[in-house]
Structures are given as structure tokens and as C-alpha cells.
C-alpha atoms as a PDB file:
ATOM      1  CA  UNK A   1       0.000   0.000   0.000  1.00  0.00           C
ATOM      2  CA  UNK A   2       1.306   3.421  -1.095  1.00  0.00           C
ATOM      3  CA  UNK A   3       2.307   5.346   1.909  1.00  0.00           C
ATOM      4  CA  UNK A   4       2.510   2.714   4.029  1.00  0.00           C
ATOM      5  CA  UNK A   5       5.770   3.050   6.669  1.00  0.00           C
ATOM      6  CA  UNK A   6       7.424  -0.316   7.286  1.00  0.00           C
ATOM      7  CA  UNK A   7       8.978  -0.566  10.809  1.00  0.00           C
ATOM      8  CA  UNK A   8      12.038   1.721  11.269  1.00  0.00           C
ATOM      9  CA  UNK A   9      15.436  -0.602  11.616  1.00  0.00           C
ATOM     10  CA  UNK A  10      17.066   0.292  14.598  1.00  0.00           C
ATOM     11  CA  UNK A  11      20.787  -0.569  13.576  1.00  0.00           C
ATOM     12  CA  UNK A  12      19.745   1.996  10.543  1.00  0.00           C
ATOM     13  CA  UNK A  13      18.064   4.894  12.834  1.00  0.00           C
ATOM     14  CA  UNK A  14      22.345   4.204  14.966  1.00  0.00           C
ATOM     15  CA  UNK A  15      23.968   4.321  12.371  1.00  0.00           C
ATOM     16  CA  UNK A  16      22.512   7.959  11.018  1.00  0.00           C
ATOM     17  CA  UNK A  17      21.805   9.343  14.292  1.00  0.00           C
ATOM     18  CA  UNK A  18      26.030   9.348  14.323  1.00  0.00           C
ATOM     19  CA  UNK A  19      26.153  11.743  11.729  1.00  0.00           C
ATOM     20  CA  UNK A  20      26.511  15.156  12.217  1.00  0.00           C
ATOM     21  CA  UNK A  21      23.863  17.697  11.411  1.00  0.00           C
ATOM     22  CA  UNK A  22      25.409  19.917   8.994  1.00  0.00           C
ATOM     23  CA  UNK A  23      24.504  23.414   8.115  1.00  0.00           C
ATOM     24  CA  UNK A  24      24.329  24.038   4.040  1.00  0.00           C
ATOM     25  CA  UNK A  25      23.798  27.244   2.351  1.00  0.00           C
ATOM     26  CA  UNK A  26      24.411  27.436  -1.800  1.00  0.00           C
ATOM     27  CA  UNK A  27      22.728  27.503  -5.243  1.00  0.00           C
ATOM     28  CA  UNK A  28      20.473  24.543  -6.357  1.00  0.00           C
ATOM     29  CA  UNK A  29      18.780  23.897  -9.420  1.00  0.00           C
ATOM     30  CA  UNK A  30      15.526  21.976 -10.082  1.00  0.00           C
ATOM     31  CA  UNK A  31      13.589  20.965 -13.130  1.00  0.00           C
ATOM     32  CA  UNK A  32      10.114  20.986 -13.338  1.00  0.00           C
ATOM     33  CA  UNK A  33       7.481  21.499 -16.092  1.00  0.00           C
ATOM     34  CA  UNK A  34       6.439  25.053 -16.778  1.00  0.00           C
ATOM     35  CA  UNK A  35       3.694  26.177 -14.473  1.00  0.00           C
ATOM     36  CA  UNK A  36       4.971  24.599 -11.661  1.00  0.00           C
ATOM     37  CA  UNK A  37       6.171  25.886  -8.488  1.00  0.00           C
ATOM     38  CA  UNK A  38      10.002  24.774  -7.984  1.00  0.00           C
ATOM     39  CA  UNK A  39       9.554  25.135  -4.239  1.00  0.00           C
ATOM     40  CA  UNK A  40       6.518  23.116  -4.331  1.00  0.00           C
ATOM     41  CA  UNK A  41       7.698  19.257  -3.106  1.00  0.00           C
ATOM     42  CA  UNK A  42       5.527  16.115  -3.360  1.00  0.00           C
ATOM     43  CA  UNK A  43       5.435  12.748  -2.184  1.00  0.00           C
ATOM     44  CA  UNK A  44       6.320  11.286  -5.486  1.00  0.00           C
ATOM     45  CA  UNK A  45       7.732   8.049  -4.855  1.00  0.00           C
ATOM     46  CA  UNK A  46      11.158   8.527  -5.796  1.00  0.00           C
ATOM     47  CA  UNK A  47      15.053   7.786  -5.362  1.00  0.00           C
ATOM     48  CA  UNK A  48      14.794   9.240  -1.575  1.00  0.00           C
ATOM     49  CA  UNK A  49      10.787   9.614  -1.068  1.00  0.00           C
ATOM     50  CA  UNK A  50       9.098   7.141   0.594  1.00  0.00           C
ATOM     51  CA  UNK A  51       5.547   8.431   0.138  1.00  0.00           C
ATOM     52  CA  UNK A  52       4.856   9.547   3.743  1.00  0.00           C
ATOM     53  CA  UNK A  53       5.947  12.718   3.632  1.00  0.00           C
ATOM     54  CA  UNK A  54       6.689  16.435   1.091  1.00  0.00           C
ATOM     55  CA  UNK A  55      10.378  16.672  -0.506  1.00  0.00           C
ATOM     56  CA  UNK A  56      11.999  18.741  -2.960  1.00  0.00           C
ATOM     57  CA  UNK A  57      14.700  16.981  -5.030  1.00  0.00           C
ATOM     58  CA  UNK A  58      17.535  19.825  -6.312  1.00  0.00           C
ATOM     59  CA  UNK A  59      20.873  19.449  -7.353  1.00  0.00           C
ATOM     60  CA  UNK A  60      23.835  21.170  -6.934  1.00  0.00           C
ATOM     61  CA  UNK A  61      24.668  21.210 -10.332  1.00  0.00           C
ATOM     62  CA  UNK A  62      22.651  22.669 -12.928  1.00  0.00           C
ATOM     63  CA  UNK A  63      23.096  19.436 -15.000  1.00  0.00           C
ATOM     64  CA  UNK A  64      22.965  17.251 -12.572  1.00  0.00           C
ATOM     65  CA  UNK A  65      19.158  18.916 -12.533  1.00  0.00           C
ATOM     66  CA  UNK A  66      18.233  18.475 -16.117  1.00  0.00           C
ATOM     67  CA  UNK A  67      19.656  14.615 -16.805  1.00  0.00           C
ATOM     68  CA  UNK A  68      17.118  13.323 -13.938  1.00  0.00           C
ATOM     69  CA  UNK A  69      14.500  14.698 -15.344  1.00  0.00           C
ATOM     70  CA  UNK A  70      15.539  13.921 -18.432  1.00  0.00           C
ATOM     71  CA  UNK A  71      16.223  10.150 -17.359  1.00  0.00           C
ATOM     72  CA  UNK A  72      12.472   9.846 -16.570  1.00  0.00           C
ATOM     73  CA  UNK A  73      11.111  11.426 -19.636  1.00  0.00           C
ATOM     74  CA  UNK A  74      13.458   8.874 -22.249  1.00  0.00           C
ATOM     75  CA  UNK A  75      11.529   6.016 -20.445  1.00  0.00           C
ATOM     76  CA  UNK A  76       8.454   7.240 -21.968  1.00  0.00           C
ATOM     77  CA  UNK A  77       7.385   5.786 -25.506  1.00  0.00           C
ATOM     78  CA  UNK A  78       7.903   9.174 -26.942  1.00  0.00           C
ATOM     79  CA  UNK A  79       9.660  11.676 -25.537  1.00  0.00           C
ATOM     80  CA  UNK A  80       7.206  14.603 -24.576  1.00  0.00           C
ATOM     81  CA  UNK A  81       8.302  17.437 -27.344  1.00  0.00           C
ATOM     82  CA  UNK A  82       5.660  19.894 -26.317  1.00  0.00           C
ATOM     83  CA  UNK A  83       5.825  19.818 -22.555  1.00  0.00           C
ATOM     84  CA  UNK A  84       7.772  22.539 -21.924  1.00  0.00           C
ATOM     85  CA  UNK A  85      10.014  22.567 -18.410  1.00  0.00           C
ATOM     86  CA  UNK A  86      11.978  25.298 -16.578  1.00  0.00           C
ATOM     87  CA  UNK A  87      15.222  25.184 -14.853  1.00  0.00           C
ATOM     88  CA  UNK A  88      15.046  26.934 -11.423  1.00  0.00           C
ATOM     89  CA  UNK A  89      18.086  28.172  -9.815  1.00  0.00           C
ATOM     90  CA  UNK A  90      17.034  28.107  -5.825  1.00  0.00           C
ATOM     91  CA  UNK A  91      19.099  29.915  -3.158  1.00  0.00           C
ATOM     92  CA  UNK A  92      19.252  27.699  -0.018  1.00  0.00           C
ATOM     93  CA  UNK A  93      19.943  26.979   3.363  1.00  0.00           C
ATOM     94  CA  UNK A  94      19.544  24.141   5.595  1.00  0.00           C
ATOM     95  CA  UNK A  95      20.231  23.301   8.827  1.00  0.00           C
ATOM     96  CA  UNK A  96      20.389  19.697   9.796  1.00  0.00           C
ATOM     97  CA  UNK A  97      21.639  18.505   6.750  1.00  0.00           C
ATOM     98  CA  UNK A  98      22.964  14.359   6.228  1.00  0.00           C
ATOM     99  CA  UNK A  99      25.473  14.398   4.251  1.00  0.00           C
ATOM    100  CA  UNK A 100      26.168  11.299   2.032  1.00  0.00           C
ATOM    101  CA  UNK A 101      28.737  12.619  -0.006  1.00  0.00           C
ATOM    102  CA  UNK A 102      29.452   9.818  -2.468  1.00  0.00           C
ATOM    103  CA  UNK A 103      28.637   5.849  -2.344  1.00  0.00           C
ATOM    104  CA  UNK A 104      30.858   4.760  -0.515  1.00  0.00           C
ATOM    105  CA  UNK A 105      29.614   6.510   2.600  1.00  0.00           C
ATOM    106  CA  UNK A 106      26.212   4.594   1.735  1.00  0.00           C
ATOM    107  CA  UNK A 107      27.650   1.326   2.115  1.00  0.00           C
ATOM    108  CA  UNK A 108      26.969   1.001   5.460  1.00  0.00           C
ATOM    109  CA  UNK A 109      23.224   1.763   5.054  1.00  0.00           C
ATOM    110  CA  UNK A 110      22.538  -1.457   2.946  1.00  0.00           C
ATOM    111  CA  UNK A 111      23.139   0.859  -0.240  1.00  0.00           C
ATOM    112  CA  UNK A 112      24.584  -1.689  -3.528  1.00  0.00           C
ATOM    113  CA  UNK A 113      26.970   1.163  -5.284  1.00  0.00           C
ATOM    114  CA  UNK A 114      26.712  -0.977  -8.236  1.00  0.00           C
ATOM    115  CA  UNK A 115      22.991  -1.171  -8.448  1.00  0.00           C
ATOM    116  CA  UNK A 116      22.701   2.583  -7.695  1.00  0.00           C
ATOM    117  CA  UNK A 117      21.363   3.996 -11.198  1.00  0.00           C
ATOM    118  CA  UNK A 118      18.728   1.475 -11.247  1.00  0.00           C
ATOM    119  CA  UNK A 119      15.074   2.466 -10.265  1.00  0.00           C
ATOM    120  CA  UNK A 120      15.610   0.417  -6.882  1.00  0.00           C
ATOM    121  CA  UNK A 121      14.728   2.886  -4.222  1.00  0.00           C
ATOM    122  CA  UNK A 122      13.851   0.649  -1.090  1.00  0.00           C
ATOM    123  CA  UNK A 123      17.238   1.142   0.578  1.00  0.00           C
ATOM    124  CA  UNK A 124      17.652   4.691   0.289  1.00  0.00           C
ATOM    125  CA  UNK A 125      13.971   5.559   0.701  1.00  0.00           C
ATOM    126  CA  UNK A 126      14.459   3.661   4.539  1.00  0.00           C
ATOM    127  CA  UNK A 127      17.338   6.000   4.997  1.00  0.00           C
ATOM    128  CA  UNK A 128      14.926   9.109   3.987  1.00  0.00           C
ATOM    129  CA  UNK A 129      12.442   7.797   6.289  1.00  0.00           C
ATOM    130  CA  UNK A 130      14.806   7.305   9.122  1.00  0.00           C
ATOM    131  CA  UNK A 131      16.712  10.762   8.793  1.00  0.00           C
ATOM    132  CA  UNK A 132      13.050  12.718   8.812  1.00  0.00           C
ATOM    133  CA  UNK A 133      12.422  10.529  11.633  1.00  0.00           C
ATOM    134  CA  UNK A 134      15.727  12.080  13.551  1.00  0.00           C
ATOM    135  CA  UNK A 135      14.474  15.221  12.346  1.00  0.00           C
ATOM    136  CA  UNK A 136      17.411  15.619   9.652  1.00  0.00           C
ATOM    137  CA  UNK A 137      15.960  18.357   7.173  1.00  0.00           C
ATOM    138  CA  UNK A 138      17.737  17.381   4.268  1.00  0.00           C
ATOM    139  CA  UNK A 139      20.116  14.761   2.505  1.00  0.00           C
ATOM    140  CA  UNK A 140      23.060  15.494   0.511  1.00  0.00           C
ATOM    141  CA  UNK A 141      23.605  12.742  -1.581  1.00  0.00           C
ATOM    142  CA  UNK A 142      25.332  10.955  -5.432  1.00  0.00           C
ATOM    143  CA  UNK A 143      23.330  11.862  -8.338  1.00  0.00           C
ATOM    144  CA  UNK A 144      22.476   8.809 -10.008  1.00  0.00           C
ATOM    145  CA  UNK A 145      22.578  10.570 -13.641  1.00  0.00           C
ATOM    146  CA  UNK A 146      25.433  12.893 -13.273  1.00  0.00           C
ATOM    147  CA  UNK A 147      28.820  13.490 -11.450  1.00  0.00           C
ATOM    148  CA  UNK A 148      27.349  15.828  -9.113  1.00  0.00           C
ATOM    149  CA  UNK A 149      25.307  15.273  -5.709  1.00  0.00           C
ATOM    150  CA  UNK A 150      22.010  16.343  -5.107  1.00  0.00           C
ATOM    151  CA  UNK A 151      20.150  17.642  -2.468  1.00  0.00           C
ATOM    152  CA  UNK A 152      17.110  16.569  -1.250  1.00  0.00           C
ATOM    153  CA  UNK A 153      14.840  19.114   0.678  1.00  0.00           C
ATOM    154  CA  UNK A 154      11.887  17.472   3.693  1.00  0.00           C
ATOM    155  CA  UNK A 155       9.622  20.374   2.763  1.00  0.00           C
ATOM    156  CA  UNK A 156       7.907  20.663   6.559  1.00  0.00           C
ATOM    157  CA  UNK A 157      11.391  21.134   8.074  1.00  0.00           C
ATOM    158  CA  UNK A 158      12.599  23.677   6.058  1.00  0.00           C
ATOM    159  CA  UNK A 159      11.699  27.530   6.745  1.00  0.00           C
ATOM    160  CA  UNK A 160      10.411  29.121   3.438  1.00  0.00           C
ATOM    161  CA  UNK A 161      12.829  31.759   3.987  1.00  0.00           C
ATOM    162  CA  UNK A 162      15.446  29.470   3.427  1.00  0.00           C
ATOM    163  CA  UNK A 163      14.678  29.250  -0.375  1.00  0.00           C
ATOM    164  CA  UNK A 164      14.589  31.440  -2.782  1.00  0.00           C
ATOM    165  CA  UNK A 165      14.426  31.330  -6.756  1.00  0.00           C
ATOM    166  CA  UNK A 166      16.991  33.550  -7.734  1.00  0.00           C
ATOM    167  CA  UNK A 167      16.585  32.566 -11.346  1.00  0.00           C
ATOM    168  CA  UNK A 168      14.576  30.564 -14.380  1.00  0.00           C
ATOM    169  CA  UNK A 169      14.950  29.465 -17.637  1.00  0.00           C
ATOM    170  CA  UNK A 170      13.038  27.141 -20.318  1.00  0.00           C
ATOM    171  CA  UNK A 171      15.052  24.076 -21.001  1.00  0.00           C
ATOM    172  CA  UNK A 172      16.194  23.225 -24.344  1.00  0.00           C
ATOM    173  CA  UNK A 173      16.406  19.747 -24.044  1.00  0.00           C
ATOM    174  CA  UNK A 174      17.743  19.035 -27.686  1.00  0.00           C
ATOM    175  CA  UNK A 175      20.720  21.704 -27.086  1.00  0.00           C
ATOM    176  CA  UNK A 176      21.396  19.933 -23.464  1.00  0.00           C
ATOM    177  CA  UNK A 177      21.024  16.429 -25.683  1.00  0.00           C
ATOM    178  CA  UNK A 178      24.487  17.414 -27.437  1.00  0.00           C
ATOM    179  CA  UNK A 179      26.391  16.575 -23.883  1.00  0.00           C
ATOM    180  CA  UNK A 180      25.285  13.168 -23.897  1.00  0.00           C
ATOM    181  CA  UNK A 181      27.630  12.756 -26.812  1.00  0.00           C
END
């Protein structure tokens, strides 16, 4: 059932509750299609999104941004060629940030580097859940598309002055297409 919260693993809710709570303040960018707020999260399901709860998935590199989205939209038949979609450069700050620099440091949280790009999301959606939990406010964590991390915003723990967008643009995804190649 979608939403449901399996039982929190103890050895898991250790194991992060020894990290520090970092404070992050820098640029972000996020992709979404035009019309939508970029500060607006959801409960979509994703990479670090159990369900039960708001986030807001940025990166901290403006392609880092566009190649998840655009990751999703190639699995479609057809790629969507009149769905337009802005890029959103976000000011922000956090304060209780888990940091999960690169793979390696996910290891330890039952986190397969290997398996990483795949659309397998239990293991890092139970981190996600435990960090809310221990009132973390954010993740810092690998991009799966891009060398780059990303970080990914709990909406209801983060003060809406702490983001900002500082600037938008319409993305041309067959000009971005060219640094695939």
C-alpha cells in the first residue's frame, strides 16, 4: 500500500543518528514542467521519497538537474516534445543537513553502489524515512545521472525563507542532448 511506513530498523536509525547535522547554504537547481512551483515538493515516490511525507529533489549542479528529469522522460514511448520545463536556480539553506557525499559513505546503510542507477529505491527511501524521523531536514547525496550530488529538501522542516528562486529558464532539451555525446 502506497504510503505505508514499514517498521524503522534500529541498527539503521544508529547508524545515522552518528552523523553530524550539517549546516548548508548554496545555489540549487531543479527541473520541473512550466507552471509549476520549484519550491513546491511532493510525495512522489522517488530515489529518496518514501511516500509519507513532502520533498523537494535539487541538485547542486545545474546538470545534474536536467539529466534526472531527463532520465524519466526517455523512459516514456515518446519523448514529450511539447511539454515545456523550466530550470530553477534556488538559493538555499539548511540546517540539519545528512550528508552522504558519495557511495561509498552509503555502504553502510545497505546501499549496492553498483545497483545505484537502477530504479531500486527501497534502501535509500528507509534512509529518507529514518533521517526525517531524527528530524534531519535534508540529505546530501550521489546523483544517479550525473557526477554531481544532489540535495534533497523534507519540505515541513525547512523555513520558506530558506529558499529562494533567484533565477529561471526554459530548457532546451535538444541543445542539453548534445552533452550526452
Amino acid at each position: 500500500m502506497p504510503g505505508a511506513r514499514k517498521p524503522r530498523d534500529p541498527a539503521l536509525l544508529d547508524a545515522l543518528d552518528a552523523f553530524d547535522r550539517v549546516r548548508w547554504a548554496g545555489e540549487t537547481w531543479r527541473v520541473v514542467r512550466a507552471g509549476r512551483d520549484p519550491l513546491q515538493g511532493s510525495p512522489s515516490g522517488g530515489r529518496w521519497d518514501p511516500t509519507l511525507f513532502d520533498v523537494l529533489y535539487t541538485s547542486l549542479d545545474t546538470d545534474g538537474a536536467v539529466a534526472e528529469v531527463h532520465f524519466h522522460l526517455t523512459r516514456q514511448p515518446v519523448f514529450p516534445s511539447k511539454i515545456k520545463y523550466g530550470l530553477h536556480r534556488i538559493r538555499t539553506r539548511t540546517s540539519k543537513t545528512l550528508r552522504l557525499g558519495d557511495l561509498a559513505a552509503m555502504v553502510p546503510l545497505g546501499v549496492d553502489p553498483t545497483r545505484y542507477r537502477e530504479i531500486l529505491y527501497e534502501p535509500t527511501q528507509r534512509i529518507a524515512d529514518a533521517a526525517y524521523f531524527l528530524g534531519f531536514d535534508s540529505i546530501i547525496a550521489p546523483n544517479a545521472r550525473w557526477a554531481c550530488n544532489n540535495l534533497i529538501l523534507f519540505t515541513d522542516q525547512i523555513a520558506p525563507d530558506d529558499l529562494e528562486v533567484i533565477e529561471s529558464s526554459e530548457v532546451d532539451w535538444a541543445e542539453w542532448r548534445k552533452k550526452l555525446k
